[in-house]
Protein backbone atom coordinates (compact mmCIF):
# COMPACT_ATOMS: atom_id res chain seq x y z
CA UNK A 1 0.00 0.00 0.00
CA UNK A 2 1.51 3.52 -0.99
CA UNK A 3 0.55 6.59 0.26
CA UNK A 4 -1.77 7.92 -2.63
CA UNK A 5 -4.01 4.98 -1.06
CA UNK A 6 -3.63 6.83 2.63
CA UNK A 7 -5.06 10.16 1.62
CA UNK A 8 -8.67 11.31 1.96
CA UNK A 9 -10.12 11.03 -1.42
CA UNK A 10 -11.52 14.28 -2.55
CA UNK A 11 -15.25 12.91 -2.91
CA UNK A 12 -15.00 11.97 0.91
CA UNK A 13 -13.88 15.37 1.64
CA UNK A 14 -16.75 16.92 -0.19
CA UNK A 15 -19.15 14.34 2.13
CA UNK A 16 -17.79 16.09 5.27
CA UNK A 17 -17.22 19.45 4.53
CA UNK A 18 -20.42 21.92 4.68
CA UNK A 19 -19.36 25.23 4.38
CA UNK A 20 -23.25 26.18 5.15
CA UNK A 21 -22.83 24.66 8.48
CA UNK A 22 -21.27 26.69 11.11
CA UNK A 23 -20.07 26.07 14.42
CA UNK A 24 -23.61 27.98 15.61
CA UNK A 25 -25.89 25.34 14.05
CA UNK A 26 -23.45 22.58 15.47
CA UNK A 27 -24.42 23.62 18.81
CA UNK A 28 -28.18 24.11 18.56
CA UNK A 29 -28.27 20.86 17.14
CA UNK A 30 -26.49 19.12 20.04
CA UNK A 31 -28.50 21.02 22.45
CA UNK A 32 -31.55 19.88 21.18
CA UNK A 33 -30.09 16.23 21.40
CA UNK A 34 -29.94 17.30 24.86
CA UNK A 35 -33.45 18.33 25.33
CA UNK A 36 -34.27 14.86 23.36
CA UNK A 37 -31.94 12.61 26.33
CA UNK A 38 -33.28 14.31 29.28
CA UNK A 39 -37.07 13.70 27.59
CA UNK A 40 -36.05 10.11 27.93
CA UNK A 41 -34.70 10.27 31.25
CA UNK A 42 -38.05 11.63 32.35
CA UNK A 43 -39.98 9.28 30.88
CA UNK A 44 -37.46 6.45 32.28
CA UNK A 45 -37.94 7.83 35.90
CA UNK A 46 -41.62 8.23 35.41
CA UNK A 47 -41.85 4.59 34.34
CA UNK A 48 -40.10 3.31 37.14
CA UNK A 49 -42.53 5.67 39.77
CA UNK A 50 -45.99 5.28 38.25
CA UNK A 51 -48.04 2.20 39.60
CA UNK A 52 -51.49 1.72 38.17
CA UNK A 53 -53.55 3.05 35.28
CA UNK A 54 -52.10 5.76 33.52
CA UNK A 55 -54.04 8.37 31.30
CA UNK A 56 -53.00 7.69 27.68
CA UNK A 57 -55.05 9.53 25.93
CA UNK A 58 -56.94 13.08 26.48
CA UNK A 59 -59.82 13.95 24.28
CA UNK A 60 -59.85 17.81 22.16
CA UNK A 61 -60.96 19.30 25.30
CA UNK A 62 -58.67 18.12 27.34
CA UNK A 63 -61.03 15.08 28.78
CA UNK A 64 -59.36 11.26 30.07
CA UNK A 65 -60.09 9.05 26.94
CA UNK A 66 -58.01 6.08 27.24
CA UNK A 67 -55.79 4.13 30.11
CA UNK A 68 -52.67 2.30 29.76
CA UNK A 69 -49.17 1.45 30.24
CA UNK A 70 -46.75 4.78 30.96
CA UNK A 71 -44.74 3.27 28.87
CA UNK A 72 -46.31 5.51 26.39
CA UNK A 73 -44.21 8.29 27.57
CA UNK A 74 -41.16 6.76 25.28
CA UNK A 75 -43.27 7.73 21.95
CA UNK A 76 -43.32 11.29 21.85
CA UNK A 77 -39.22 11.27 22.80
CA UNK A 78 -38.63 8.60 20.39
CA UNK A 79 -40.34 9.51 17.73
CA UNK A 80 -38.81 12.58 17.87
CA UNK A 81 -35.58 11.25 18.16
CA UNK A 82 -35.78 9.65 14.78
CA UNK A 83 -37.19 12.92 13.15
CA UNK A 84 -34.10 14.84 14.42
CA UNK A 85 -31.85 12.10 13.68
CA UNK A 86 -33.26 11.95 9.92
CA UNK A 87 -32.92 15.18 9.72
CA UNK A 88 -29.10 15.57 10.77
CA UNK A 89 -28.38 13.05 8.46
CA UNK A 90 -29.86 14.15 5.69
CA UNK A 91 -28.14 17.61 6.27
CA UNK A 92 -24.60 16.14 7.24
CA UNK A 93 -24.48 13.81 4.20
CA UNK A 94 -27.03 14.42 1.67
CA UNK A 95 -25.85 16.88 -1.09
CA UNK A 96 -26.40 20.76 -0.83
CA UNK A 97 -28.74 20.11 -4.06
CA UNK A 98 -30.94 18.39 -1.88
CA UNK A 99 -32.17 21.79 -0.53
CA UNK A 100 -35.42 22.87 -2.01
CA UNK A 101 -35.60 26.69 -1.47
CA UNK A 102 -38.62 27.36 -3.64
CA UNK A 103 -36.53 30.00 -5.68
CA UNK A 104 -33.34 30.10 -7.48
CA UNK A 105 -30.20 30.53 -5.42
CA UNK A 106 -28.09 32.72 -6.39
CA UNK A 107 -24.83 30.94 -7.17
CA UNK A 108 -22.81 33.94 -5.60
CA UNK A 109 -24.76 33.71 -2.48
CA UNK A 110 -25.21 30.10 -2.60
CA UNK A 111 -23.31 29.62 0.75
CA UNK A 112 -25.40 32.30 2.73
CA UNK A 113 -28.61 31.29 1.54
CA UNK A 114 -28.20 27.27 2.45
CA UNK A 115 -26.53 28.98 5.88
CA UNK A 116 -30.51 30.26 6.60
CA UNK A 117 -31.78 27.14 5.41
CA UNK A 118 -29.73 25.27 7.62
CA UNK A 119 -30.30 27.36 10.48
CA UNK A 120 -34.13 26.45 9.94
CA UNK A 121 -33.22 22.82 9.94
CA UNK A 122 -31.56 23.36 13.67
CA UNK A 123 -33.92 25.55 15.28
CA UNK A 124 -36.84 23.21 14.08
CA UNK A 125 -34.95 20.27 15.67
CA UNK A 126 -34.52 22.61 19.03
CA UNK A 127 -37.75 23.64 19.16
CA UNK A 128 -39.15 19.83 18.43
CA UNK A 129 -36.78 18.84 21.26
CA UNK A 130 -37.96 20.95 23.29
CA UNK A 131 -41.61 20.33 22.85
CA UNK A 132 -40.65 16.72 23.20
CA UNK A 133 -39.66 17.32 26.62
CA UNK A 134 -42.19 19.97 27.72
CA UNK A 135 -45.11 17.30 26.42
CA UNK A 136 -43.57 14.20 28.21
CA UNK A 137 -43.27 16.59 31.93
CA UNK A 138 -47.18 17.37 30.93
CA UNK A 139 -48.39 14.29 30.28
CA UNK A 140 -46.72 12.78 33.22
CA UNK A 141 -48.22 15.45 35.44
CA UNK A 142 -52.05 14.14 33.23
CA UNK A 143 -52.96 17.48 32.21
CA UNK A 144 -55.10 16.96 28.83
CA UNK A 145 -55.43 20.82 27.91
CA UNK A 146 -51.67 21.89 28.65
CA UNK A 147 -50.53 19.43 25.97
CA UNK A 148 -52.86 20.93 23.44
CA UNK A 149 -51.71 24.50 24.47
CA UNK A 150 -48.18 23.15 23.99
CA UNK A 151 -49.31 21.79 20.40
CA UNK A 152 -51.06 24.84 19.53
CA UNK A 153 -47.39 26.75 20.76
CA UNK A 154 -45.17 24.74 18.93
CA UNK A 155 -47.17 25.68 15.58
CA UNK A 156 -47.15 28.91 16.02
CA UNK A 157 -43.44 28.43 16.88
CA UNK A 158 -42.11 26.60 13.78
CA UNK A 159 -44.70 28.77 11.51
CA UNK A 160 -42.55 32.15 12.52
CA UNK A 161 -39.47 30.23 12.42
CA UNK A 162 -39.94 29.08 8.93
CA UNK A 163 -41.52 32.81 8.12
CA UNK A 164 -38.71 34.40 8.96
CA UNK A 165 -35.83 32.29 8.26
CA UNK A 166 -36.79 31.95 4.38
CA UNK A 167 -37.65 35.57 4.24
CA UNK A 168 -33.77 36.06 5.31
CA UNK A 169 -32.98 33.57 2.88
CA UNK A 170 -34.99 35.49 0.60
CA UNK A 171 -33.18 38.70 0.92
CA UNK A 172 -29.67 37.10 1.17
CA UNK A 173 -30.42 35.87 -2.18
CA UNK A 174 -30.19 39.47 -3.69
């Protein structure tokens, strides 16, 4: 083996290096992996204290509809976990052509404008983190109308987080 074999080829180099992501969207994302370990630790602990029937549904007003296992306090942290997961992946290794910015980039700003993008991508994962955690402390405390507060909240929240990231993106464009 020489080594020519040794190096980094350059197509592997290309897979790792993102000049869109920043050191900033680094840390939101681990924070939000964060958010998505402590929502399981919750929901561990919970298991382990909860004896009996446990609320696993709540009707639109907020009304006890089904009981069950606690156990279902692992779905909204895991299924969250695999969204964020999906989504880091597809950002760390798919191609920067896999962005679909509902305009044309401007190949001169190319690098700014997937920066927004990417930035949306992070702060989505935070915020679904976060509401991962928030809903799995609510449901453990059985409160049926909090957790459709929360849901209402975290609409709104992405909806002005995607609003006002692509309108950045928008105007980097130019």
């Amino acid at each position: 083996m020489n080594k020519e074999d040794l190096r980094p080829r350059e197509d592997m180099e290309m897979l790792f290096s993102r000049p869109y992501i920043k050191k900033i969207h680094v840390i939101i994302e681990a924070v939000s992996y964060i958010f998505l370990i402590a929502a399981i630790i919750v929901a561990a602990v919970a298991v382990t204290q909860i004896k009996g029937d446990f609320i696993t549904r709540f009707g639109g007003g907020g009304d006890k509809d089904s009981y069950g296992s606690p156990m279902v306090l692992f779905i909204m942290p895991a299924i969250m976990l695999l969204t964020n997961l999906s989504m880091s992946l597809v950002l760390h290794l798919g191609s920067d052509k896999m962005f679909n910015t509902g305009f044309t980039v401007n190949p001169k700003r190319k690098n700014i404008v997937l920066c927004d993008f990417t930035m949306m991508i992070m702060l989505i994962e935070l915020e679904l983190a976060i509401y991962s955690l928030l809903t799995t402390i609510v449901w453990i405390m059985q409160n049926g109308s909090a957790i459709m507060l929360l849901s209402m909240g975290l609409t709104f929240i992405l909806f002005v987080t995607i609003a006002v990231l692509y309108v950045i993106a928008l105007r980097h464009n130019k």
